[in-house]
C-alpha atoms as a PDB file:
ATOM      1  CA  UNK A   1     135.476 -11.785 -16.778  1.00  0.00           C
ATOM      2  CA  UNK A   2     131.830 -13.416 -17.332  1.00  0.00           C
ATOM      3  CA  UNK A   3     130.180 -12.205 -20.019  1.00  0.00           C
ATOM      4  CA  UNK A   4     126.767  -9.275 -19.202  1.00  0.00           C
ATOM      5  CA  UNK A   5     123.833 -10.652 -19.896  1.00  0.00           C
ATOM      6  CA  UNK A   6     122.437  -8.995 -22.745  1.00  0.00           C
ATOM      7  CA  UNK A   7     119.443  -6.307 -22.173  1.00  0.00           C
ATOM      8  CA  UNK A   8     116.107  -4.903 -24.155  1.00  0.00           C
ATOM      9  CA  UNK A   9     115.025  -1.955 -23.077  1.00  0.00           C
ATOM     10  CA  UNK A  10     111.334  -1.821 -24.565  1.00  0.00           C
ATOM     11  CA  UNK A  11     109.714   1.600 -23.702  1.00  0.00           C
ATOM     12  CA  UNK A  12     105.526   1.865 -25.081  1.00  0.00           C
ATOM     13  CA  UNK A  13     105.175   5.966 -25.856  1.00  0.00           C
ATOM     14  CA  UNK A  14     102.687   8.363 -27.349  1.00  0.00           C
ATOM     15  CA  UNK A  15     103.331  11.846 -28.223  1.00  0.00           C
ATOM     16  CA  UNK A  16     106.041  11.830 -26.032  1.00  0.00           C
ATOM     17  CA  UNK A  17     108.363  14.068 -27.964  1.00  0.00           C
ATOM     18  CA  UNK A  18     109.232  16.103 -24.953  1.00  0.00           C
ATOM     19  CA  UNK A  19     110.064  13.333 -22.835  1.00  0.00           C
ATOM     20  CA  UNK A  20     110.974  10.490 -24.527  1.00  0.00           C
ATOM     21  CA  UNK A  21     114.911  11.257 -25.443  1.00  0.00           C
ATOM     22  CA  UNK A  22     115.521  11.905 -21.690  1.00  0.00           C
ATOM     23  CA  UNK A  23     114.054   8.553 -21.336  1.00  0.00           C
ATOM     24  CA  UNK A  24     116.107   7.405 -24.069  1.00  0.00           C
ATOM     25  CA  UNK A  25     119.866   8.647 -22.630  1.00  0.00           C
ATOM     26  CA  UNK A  26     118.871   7.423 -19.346  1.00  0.00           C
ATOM     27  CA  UNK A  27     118.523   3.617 -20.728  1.00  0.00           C
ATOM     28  CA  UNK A  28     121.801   3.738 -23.109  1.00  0.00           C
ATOM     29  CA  UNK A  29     123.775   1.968 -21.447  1.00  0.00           C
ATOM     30  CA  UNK A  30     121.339  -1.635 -22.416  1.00  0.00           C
ATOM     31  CA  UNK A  31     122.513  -3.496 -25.734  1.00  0.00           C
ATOM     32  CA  UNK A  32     119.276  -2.557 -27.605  1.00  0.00           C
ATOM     33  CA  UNK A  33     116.202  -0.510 -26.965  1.00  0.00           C
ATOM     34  CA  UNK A  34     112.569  -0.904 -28.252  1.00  0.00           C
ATOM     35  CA  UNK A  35     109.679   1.692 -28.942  1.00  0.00           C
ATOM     36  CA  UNK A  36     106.481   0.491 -29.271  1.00  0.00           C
ATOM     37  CA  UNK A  37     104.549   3.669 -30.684  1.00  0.00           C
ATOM     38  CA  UNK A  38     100.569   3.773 -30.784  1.00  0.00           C
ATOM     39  CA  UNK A  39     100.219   6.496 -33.134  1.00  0.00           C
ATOM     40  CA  UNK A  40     102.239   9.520 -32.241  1.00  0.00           C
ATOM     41  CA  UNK A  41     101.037  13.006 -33.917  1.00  0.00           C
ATOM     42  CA  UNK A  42     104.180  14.582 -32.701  1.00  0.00           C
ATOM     43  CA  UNK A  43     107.913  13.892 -33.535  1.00  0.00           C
ATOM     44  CA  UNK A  44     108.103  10.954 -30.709  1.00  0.00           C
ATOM     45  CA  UNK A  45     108.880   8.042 -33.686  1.00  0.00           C
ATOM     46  CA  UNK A  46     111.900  10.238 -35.280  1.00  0.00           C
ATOM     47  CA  UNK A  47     113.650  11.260 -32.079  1.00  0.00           C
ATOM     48  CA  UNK A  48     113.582   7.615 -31.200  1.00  0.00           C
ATOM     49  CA  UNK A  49     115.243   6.868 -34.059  1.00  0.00           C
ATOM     50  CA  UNK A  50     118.125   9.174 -34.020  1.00  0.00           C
ATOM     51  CA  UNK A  51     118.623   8.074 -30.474  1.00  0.00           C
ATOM     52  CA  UNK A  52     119.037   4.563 -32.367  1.00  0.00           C
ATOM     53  CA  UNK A  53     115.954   3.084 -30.980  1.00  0.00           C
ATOM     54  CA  UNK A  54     114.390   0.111 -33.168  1.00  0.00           C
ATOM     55  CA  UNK A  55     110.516   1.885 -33.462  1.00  0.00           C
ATOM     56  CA  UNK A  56     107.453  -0.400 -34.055  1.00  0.00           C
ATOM     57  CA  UNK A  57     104.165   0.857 -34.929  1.00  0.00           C
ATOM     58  CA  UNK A  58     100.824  -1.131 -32.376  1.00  0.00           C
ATOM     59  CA  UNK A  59      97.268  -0.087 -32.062  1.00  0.00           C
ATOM     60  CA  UNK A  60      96.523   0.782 -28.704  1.00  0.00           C
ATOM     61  CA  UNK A  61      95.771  -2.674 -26.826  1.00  0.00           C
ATOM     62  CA  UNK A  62      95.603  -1.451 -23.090  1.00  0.00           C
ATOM     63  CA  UNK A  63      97.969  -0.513 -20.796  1.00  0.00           C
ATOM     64  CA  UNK A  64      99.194  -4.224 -19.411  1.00  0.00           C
ATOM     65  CA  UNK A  65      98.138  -5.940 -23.338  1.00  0.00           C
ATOM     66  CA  UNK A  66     100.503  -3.021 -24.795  1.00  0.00           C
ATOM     67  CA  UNK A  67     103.438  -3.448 -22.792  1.00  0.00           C
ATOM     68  CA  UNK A  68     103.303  -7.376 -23.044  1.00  0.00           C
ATOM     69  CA  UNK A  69     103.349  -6.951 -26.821  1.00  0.00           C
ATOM     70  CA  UNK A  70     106.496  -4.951 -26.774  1.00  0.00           C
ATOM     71  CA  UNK A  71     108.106  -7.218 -24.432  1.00  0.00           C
ATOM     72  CA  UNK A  72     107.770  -9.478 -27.359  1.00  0.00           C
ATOM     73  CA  UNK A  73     109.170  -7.426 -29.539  1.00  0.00           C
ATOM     74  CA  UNK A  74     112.464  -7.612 -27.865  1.00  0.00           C
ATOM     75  CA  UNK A  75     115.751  -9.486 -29.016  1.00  0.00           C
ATOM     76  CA  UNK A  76     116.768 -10.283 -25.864  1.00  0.00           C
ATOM     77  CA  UNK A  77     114.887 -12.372 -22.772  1.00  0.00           C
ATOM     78  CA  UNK A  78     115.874 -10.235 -20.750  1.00  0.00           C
ATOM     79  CA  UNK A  79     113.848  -6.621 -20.442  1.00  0.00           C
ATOM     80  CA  UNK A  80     113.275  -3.685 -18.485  1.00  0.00           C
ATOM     81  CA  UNK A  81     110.621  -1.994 -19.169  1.00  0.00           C
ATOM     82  CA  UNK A  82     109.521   2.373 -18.858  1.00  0.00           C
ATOM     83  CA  UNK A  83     107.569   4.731 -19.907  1.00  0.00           C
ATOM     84  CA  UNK A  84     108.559   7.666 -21.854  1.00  0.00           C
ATOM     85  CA  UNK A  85     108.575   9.829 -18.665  1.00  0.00           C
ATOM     86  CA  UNK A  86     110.365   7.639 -16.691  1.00  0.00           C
ATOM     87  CA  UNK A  87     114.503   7.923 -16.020  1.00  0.00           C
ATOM     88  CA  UNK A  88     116.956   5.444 -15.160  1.00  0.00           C
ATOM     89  CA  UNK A  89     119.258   6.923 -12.121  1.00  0.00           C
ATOM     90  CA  UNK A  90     123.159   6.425 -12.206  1.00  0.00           C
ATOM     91  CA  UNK A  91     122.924   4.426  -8.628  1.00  0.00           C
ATOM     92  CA  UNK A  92     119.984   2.189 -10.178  1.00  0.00           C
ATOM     93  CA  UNK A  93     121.980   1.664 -13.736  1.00  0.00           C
ATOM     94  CA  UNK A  94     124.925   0.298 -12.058  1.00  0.00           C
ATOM     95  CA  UNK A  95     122.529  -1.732  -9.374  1.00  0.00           C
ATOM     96  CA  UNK A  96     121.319  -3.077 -12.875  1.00  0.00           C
ATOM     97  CA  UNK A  97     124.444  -4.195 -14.637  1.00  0.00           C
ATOM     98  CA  UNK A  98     125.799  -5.495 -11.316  1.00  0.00           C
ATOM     99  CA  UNK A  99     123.100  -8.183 -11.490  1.00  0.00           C
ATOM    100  CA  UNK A 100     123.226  -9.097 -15.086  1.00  0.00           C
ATOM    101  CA  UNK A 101     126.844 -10.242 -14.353  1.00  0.00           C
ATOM    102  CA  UNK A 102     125.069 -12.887 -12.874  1.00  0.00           C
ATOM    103  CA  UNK A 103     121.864 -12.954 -11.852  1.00  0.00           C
ATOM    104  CA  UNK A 104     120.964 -13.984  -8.692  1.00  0.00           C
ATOM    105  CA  UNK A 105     116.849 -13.769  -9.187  1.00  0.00           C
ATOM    106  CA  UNK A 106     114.653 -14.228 -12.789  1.00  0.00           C
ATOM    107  CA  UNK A 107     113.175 -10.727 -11.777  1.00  0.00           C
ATOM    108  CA  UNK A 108     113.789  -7.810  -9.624  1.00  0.00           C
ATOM    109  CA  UNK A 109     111.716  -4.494  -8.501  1.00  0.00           C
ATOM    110  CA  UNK A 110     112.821  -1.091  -7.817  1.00  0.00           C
ATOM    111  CA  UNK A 111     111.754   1.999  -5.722  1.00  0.00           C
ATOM    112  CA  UNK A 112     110.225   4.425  -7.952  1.00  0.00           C
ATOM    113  CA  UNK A 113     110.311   7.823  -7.076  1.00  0.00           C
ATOM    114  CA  UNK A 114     107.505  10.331  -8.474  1.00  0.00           C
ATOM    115  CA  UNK A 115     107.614  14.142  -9.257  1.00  0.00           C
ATOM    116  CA  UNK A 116     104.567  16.128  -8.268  1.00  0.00           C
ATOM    117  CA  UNK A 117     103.722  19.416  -8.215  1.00  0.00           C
ATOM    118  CA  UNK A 118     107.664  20.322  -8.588  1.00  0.00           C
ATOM    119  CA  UNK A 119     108.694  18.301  -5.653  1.00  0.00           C
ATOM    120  CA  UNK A 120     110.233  14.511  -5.424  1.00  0.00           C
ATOM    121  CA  UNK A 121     107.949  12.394  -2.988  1.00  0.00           C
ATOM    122  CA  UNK A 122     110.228  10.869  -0.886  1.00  0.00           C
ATOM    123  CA  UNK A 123     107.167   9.493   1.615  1.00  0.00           C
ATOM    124  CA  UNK A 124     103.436   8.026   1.690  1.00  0.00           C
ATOM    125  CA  UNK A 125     102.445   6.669  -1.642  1.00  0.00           C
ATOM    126  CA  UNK A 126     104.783   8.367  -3.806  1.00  0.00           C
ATOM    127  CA  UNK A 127     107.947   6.526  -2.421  1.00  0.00           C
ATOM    128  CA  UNK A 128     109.249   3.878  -2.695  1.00  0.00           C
ATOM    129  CA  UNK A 129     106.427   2.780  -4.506  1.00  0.00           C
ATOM    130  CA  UNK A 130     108.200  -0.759  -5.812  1.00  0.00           C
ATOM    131  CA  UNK A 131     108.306  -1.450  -9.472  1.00  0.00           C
ATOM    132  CA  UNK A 132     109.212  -5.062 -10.934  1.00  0.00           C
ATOM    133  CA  UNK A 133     110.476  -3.745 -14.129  1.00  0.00           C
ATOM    134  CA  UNK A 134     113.421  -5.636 -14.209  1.00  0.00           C
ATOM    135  CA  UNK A 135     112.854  -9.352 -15.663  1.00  0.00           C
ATOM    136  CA  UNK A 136     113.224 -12.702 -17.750  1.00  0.00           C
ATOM    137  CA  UNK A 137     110.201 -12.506 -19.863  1.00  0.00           C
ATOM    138  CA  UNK A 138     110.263 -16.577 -20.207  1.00  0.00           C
ATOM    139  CA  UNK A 139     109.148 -16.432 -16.105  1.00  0.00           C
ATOM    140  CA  UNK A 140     107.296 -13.651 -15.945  1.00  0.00           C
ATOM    141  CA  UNK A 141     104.452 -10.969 -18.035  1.00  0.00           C
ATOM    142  CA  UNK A 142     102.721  -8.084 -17.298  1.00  0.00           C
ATOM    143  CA  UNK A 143      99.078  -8.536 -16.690  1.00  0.00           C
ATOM    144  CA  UNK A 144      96.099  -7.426 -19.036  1.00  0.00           C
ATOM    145  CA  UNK A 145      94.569  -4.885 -16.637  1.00  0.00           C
ATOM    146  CA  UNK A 146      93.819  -1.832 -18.847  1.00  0.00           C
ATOM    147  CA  UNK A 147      94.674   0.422 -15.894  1.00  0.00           C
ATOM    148  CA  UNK A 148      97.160  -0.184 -12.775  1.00  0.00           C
ATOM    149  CA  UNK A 149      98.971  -3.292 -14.948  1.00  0.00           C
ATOM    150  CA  UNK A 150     101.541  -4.771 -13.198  1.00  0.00           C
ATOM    151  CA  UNK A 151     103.670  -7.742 -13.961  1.00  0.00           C
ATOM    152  CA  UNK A 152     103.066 -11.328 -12.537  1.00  0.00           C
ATOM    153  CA  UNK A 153     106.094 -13.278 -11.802  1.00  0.00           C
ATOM    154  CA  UNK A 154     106.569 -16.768 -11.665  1.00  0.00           C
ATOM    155  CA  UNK A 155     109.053 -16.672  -9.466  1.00  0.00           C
ATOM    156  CA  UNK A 156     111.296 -14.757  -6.442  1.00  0.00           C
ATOM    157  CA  UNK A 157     112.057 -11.044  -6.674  1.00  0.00           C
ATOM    158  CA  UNK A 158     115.136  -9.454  -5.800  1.00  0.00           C
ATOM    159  CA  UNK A 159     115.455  -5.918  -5.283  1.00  0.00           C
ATOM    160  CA  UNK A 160     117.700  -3.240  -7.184  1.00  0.00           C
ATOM    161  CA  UNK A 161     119.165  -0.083  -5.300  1.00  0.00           C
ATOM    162  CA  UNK A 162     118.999   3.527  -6.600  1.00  0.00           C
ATOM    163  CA  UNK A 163     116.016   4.877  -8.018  1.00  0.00           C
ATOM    164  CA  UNK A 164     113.536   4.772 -11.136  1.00  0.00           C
ATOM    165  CA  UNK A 165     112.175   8.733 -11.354  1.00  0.00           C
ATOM    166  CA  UNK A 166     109.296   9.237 -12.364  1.00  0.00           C
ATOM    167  CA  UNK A 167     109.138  13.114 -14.005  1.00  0.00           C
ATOM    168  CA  UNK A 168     106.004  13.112 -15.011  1.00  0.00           C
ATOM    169  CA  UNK A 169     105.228  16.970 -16.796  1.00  0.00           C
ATOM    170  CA  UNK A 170     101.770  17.033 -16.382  1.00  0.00           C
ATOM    171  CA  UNK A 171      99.699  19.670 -15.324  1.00  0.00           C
ATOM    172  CA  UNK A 172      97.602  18.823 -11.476  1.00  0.00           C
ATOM    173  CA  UNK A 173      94.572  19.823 -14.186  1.00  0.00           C
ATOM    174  CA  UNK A 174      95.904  16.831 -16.617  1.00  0.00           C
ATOM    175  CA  UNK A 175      96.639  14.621 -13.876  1.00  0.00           C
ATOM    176  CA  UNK A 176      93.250  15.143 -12.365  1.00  0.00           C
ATOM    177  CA  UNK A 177      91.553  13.800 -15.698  1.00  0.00           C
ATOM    178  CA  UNK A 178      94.233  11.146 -16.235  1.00  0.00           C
ATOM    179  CA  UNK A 179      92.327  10.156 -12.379  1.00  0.00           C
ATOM    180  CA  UNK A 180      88.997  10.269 -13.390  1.00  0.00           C
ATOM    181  CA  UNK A 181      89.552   8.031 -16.734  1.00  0.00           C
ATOM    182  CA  UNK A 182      91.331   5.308 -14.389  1.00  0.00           C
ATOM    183  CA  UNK A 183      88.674   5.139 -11.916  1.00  0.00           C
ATOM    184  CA  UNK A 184      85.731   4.608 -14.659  1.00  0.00           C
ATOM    185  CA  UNK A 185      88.011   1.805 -16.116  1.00  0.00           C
ATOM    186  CA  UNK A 186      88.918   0.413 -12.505  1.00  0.00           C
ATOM    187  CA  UNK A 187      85.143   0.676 -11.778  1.00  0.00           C
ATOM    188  CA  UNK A 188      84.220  -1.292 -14.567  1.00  0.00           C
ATOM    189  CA  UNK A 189      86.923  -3.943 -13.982  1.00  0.00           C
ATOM    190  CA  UNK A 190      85.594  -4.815 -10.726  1.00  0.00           C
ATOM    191  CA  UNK A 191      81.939  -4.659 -12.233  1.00  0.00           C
ATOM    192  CA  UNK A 192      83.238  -7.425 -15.005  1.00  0.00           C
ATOM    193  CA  UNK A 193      84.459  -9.644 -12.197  1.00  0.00           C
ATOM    194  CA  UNK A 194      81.220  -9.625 -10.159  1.00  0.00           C
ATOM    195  CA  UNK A 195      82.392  -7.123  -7.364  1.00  0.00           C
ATOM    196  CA  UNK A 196      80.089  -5.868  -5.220  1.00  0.00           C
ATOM    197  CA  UNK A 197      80.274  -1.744  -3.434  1.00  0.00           C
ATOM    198  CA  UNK A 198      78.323  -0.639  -0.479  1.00  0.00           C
ATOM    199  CA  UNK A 199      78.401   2.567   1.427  1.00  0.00           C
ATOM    200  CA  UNK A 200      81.067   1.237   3.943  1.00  0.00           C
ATOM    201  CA  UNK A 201      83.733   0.961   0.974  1.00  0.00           C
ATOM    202  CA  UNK A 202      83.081   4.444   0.236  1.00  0.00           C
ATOM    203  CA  UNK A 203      83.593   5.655   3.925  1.00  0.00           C
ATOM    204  CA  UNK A 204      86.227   3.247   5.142  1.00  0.00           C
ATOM    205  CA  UNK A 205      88.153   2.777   1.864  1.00  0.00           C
ATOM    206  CA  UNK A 206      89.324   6.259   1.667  1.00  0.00           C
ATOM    207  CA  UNK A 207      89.686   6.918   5.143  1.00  0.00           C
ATOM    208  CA  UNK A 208      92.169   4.073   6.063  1.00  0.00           C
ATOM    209  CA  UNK A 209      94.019   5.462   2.526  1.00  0.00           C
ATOM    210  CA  UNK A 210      94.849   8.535   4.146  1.00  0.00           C
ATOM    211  CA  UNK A 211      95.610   7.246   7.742  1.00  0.00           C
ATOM    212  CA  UNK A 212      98.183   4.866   6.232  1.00  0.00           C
ATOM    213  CA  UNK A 213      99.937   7.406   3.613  1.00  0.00           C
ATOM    214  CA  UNK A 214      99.462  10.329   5.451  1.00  0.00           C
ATOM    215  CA  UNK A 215      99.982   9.047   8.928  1.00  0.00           C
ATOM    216  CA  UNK A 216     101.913   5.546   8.681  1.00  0.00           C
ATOM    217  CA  UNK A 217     103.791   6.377   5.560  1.00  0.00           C
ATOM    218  CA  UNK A 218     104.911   9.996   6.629  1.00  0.00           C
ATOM    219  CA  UNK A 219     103.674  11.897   3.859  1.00  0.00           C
ATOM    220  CA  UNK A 220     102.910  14.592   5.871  1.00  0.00           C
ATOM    221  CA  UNK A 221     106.961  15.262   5.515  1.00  0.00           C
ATOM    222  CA  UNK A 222     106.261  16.094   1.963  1.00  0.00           C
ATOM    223  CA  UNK A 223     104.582  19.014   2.575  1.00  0.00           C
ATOM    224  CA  UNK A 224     101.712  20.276   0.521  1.00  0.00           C
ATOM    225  CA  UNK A 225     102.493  18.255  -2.788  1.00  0.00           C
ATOM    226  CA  UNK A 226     102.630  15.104  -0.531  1.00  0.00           C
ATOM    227  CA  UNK A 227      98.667  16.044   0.890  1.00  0.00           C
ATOM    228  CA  UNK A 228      97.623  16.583  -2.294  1.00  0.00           C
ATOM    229  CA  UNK A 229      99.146  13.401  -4.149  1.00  0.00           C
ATOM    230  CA  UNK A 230      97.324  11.513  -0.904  1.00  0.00           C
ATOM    231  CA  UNK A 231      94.302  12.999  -1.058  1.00  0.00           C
ATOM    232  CA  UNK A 232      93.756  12.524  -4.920  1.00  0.00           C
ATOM    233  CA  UNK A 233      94.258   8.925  -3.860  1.00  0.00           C
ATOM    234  CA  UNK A 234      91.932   8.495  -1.198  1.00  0.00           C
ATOM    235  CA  UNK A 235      89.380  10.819  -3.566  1.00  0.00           C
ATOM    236  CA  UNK A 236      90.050   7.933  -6.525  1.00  0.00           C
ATOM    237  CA  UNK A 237      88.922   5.164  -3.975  1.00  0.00           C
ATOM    238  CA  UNK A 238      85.952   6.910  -3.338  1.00  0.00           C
ATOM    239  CA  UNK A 239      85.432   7.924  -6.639  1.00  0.00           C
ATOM    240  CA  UNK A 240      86.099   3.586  -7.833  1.00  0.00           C
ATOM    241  CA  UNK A 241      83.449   2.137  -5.503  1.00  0.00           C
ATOM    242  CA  UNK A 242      80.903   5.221  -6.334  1.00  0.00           C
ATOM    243  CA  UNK A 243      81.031   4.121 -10.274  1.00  0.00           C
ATOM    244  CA  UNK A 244      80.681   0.643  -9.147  1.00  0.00           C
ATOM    245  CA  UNK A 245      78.112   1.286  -7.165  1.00  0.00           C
ATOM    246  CA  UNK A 246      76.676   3.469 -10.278  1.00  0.00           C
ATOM    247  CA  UNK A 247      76.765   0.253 -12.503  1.00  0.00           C
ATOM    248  CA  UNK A 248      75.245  -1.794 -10.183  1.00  0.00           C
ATOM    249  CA  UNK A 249      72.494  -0.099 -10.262  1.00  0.00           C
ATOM    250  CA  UNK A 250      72.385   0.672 -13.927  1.00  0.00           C
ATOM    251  CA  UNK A 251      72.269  -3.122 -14.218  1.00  0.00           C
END
């Protein structure tokens, strides 16, 4: 029998006590996992431990600059990476160590599915919502945008069956803040790079947003959590271009 390709699991986490075990069980099954901590205040760093996680200490770098450090921090080249409130699923595990028998791609995404407002999106934005997670960090590296990172691979993507959940315990309150942070550093991310905002981004912008997740994307079938998760959405679009527009005229 050829021999599994050997796995990090490198998880960034802070004060994620009540999440990050789950987290933990879900990814046991990988030969060693990594916790890059940024200060917890809570018990996060011990109960990583005990689950026999290897727990390193970084300074808060920014979402894509974070997780790219504790890719490096991993003993093997290949990684999947999660958050603390993220769980691997039985059908996506096995998807997983199918492929590291041999792999057929350098990377691979999977469907994420969220939790909100009790109820597992299953339409519009909230599914599938494709993650590459799954990778050879000597072809590919999560970018160094401080919100909405994603990683940049240098070559094809296969895809994995069975499901990343994403059971996020927020409150809508908490999530609505969490909304208003990203926009201000999305604004001033397109400000950096010279983009320009206009009255027409913050009419059309939003509006297509809903007709394609509400509409195209069938979130309506996710009842009232699903209108809500879209609308949030469509009110962060308007809410990006209006701070841009805000610091263009600052300037």
């Amino acid at each position: 029998m050829q021999q599994k390709t050997p796995l990090s699991v490198v998880i960034i986490a802070l004060n994620a006590a009540s999440q990050i075990e789950a987290c933990l069980k879900s990814a046991a099954f990988a030969d060693e996992i990594v916790v890059v901590d940024s200060g917890s205040r809570d018990e996060t760093r011990e109960i990583a431990l005990k689950c026999g996680a290897r727990v390193i200490h970084q300074d808060w770098l920014g979402f894509g600059r974070q997780k790219q450090f504790a890719v490096g921090q991993a003993g093997h080249d290949w990684v999947l990476c999660l958050d603390a409130d993220e769980r691997v699923g039985e059908t996506l595990r096995a998807s997983i160590e199918a492929e590291l028998q041999a792999p057929r791609f350098l990377a691979y995404r999977m469907p994420r599915c969220n939790r909100f407002m009790g109820r597992w999106l299953r339409h519009g934005e909230g599914y599938p919502d494709w993650s590459l997670r799954l990778f050879d960090r000597r072809f590919a590296r999560w970018s160094e945008d401080a919100v909405h990172e994603k990683v940049v691979a240098d070559t094809a993507v296969g895809d994995l069956r069975g499901d990343l959940r994403h059971e996020s315990q927020e409150t809508l309150a908490a999530y609505l803040d969490k909304q208003n942070r990203y926009t201000s550093l999305q604004a001033e991310e397109l400000y950096r790079r010279g983009k320009q905002a206009s009255v027409g981004h913050l009419i059309v912008s939003p509006l297509l947003r809903f007709v394609k997740f509400y509409f195209s994307r069938l979130g309506f079938l996710d009842g009232v959590p699903g209108l809500v998760h879209i609308s949030i959405g469509c009110f962060n679009s308007f809410c990006k271009y209006a701070k841009l527009i805000a610091l263009q005229q600052g300037k």
